[in-house]
C-alpha atoms as a PDB file:
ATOM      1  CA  UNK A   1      40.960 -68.298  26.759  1.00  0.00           C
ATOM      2  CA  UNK A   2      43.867 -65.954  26.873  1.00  0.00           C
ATOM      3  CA  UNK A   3      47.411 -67.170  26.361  1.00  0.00           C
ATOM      4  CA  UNK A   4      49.623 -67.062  29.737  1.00  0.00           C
ATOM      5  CA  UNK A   5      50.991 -64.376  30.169  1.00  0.00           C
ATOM      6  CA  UNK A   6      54.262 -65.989  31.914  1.00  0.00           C
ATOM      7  CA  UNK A   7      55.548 -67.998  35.137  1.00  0.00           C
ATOM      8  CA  UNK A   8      55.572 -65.963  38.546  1.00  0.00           C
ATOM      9  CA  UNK A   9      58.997 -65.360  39.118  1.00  0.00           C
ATOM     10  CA  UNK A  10      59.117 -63.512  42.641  1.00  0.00           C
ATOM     11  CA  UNK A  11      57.178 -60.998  44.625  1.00  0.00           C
ATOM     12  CA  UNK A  12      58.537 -57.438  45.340  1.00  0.00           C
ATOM     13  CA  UNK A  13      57.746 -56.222  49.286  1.00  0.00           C
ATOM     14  CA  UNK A  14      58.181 -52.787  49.630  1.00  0.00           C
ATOM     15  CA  UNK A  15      60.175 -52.075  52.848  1.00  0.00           C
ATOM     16  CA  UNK A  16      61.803 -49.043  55.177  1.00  0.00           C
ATOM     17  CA  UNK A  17      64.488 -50.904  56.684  1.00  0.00           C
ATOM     18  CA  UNK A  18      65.634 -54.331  55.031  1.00  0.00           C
ATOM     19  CA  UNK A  19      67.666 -55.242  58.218  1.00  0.00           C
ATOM     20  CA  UNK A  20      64.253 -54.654  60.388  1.00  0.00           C
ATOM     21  CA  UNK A  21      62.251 -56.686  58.030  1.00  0.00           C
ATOM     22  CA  UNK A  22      64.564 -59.781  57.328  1.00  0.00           C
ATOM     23  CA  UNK A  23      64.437 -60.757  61.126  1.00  0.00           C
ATOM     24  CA  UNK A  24      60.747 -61.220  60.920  1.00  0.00           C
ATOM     25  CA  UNK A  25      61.761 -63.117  57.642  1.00  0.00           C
ATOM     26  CA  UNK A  26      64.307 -65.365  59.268  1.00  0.00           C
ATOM     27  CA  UNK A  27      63.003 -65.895  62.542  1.00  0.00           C
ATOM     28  CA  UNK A  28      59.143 -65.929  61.774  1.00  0.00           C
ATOM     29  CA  UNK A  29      58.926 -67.660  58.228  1.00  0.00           C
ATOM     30  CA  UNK A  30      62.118 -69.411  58.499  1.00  0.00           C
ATOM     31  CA  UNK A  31      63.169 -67.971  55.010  1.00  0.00           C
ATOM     32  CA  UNK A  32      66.614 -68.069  54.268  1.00  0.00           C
ATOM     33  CA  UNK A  33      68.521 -65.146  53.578  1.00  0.00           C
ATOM     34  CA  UNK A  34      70.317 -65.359  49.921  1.00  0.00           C
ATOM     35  CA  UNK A  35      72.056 -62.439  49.256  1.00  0.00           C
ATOM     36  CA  UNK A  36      71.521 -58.308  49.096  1.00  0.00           C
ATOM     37  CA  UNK A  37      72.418 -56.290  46.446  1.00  0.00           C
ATOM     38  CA  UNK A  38      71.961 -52.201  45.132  1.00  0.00           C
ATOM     39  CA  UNK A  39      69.721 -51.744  42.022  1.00  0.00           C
ATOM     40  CA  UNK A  40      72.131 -50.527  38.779  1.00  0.00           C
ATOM     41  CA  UNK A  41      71.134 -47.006  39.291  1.00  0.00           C
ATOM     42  CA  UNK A  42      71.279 -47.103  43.227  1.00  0.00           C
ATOM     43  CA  UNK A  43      67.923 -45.836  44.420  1.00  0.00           C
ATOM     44  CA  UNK A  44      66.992 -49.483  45.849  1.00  0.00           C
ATOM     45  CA  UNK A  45      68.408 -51.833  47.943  1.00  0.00           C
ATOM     46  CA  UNK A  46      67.046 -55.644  47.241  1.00  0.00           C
ATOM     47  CA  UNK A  47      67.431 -58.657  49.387  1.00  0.00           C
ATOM     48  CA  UNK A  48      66.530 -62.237  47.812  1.00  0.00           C
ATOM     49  CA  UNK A  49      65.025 -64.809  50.491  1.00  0.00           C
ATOM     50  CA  UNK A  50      64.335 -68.386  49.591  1.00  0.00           C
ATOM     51  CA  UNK A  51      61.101 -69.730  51.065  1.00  0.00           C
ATOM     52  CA  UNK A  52      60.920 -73.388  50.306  1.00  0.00           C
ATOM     53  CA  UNK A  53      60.569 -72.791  46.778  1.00  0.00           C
ATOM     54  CA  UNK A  54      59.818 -69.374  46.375  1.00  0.00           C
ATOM     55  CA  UNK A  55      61.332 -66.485  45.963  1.00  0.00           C
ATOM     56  CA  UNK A  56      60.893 -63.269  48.332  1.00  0.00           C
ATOM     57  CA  UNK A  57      62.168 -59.985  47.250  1.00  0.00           C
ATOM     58  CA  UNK A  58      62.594 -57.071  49.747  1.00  0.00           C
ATOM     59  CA  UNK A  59      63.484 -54.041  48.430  1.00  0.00           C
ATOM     60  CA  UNK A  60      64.051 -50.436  50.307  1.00  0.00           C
ATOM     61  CA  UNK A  61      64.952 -47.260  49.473  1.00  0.00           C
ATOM     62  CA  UNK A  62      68.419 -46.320  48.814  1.00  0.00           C
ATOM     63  CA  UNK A  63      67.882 -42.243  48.088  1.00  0.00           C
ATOM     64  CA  UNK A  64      65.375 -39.639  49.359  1.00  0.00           C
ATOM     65  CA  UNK A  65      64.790 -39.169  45.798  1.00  0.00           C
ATOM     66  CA  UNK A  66      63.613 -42.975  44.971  1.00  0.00           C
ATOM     67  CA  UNK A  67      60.482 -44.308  43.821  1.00  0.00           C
ATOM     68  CA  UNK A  68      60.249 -46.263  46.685  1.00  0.00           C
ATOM     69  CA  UNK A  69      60.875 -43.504  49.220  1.00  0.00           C
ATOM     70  CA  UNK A  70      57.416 -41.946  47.572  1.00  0.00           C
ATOM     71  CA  UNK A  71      55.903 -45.128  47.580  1.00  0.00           C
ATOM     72  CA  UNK A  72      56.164 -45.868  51.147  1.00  0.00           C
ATOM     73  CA  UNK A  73      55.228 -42.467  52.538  1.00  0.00           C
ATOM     74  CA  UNK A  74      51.836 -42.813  50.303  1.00  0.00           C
ATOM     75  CA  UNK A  75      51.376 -46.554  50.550  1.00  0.00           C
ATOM     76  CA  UNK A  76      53.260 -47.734  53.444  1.00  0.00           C
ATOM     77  CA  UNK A  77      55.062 -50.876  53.694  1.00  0.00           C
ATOM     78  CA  UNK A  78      53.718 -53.973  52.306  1.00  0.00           C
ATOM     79  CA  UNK A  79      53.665 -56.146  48.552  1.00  0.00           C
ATOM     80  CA  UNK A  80      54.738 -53.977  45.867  1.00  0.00           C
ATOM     81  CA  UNK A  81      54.615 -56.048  42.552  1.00  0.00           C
ATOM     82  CA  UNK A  82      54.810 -59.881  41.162  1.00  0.00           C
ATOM     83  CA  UNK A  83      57.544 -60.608  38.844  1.00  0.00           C
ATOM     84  CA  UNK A  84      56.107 -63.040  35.611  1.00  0.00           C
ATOM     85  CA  UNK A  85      58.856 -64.164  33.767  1.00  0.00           C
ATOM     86  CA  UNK A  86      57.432 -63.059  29.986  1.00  0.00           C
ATOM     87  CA  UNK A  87      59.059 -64.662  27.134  1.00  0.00           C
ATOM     88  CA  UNK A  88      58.221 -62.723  23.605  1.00  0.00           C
ATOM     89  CA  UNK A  89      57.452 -59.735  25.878  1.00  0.00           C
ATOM     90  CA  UNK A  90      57.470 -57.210  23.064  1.00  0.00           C
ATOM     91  CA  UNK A  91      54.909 -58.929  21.928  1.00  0.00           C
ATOM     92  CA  UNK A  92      52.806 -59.535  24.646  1.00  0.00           C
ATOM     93  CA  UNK A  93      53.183 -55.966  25.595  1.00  0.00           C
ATOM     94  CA  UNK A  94      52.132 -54.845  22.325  1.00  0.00           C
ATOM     95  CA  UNK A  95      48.812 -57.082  22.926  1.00  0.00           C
ATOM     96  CA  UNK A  96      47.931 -55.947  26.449  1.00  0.00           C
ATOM     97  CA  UNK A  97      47.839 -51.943  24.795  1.00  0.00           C
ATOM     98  CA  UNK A  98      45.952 -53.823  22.183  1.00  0.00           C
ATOM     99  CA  UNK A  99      43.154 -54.784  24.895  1.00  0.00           C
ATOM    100  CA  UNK A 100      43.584 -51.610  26.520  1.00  0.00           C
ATOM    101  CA  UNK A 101      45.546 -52.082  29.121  1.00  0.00           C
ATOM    102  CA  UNK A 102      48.154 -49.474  30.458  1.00  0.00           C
ATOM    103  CA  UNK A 103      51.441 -50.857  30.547  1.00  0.00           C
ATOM    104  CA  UNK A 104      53.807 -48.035  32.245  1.00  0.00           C
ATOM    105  CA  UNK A 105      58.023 -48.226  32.881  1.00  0.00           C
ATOM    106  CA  UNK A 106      58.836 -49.872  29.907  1.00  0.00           C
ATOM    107  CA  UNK A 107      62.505 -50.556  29.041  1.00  0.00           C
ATOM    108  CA  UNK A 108      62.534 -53.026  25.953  1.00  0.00           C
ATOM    109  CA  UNK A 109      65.656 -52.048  24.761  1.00  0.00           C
ATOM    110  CA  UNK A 110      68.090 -53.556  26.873  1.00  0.00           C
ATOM    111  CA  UNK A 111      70.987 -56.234  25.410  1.00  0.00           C
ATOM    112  CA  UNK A 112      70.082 -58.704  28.552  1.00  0.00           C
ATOM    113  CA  UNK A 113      66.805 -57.874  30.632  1.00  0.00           C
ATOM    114  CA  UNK A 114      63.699 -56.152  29.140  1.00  0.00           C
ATOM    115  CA  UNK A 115      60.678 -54.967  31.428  1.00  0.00           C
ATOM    116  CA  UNK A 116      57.224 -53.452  31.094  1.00  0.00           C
ATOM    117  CA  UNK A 117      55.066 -52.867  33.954  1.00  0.00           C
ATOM    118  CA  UNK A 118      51.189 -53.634  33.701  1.00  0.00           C
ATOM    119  CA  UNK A 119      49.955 -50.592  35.839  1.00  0.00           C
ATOM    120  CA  UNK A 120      47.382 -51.467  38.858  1.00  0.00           C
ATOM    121  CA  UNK A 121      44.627 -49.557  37.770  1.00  0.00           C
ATOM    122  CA  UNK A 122      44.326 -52.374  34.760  1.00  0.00           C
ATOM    123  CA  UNK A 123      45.222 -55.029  36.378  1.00  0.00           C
ATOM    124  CA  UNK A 124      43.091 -55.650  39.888  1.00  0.00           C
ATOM    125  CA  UNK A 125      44.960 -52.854  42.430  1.00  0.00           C
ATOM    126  CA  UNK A 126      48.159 -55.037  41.437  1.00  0.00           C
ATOM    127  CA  UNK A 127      51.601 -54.035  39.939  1.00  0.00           C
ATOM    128  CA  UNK A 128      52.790 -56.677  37.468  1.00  0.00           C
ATOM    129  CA  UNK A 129      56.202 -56.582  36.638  1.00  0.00           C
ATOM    130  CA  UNK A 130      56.974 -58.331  33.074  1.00  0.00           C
ATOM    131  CA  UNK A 131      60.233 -59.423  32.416  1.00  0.00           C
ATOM    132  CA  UNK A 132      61.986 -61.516  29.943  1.00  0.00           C
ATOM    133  CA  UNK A 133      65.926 -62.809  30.209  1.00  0.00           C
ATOM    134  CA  UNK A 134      65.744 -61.515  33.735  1.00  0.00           C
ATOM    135  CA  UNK A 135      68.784 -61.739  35.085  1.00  0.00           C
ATOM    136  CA  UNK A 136      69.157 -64.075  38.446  1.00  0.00           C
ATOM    137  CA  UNK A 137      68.550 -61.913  40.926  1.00  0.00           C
ATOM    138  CA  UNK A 138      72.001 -62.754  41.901  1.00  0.00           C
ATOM    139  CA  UNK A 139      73.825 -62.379  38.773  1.00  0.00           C
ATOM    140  CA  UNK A 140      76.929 -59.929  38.585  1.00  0.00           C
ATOM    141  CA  UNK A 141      77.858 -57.150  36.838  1.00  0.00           C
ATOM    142  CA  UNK A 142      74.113 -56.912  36.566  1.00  0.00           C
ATOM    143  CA  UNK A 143      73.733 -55.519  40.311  1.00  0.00           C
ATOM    144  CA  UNK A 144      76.139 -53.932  42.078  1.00  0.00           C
ATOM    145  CA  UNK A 145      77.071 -56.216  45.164  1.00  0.00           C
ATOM    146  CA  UNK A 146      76.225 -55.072  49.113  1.00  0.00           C
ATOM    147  CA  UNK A 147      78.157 -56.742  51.946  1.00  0.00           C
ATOM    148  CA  UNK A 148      75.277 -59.142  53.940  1.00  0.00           C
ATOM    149  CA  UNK A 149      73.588 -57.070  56.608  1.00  0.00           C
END
């Protein structure tokens, strides 16, 4: 049997309109609303909701020119990757090309957060996002902060 990989962190939902989707959030799943924040490079917005004890991650575009704007308009709205915590992810990456597996977006040069993406067509029609040190999801200078919408 294979080692594990990591521990599931979060799941990234691909939205249009944060504000839209956090009511159905809130006042559907009862998650509560932790914080919003832009992405270092500001093509995504993100907004963190706690349910019970998992973590929900919407993100949206920020910029016409975004990954996510292109995502949406070919995929529509709807789960866009699973966040494993990865510790040794150098490593691990290195073993998933090993097996054949494409791993795509990799930064793994970073001084606090490291990520490596395990593309869908290896890995079941899913988008994996491997990451190791990541940064809380709230943790400054890291994102840039948003005033609560």
């Amino acid at each position: 049997m294979a080692e594990q990989i990591g521990r599931l962190d979060h799941i990234g939902i691909a939205v249009h309109s944060i504000a839209r989707a956090r009511t159905f959030f809130e006042e559907t799943l009862g998650a509560r609303f932790r914080f919003i924040k832009t992405s270092r490079d500001g093509s995504f917005r993100f907004a963190v909701f706690d349910l019970h004890e998992f973590t929900i991650e919407l993100i949206e575009p920020a910029t016409e020119d975004s990954f996510l704007t292109k995502y949406l308009e070919k995929r529509g709205e709807g789960v866009h990757h699973l966040t494993v915590q990865t510790p040794d992810l150098k490593r691990k990456v290195a073993g998933l090309e090993e097996k054949g597996l494409r791993v795509v977006d990799k930064h793994l040069d970073g001084p606090d957060f490291i990520e490596a993406f395990i593309s869908p067509k290896s890995a079941c029609g899913v988008l994996f996002q491997l990451a190791e040190t990541c940064p809380p999801l709230d943790n400054e200078p890291y994102w840039q902060d948003e005033q609560d919408t």
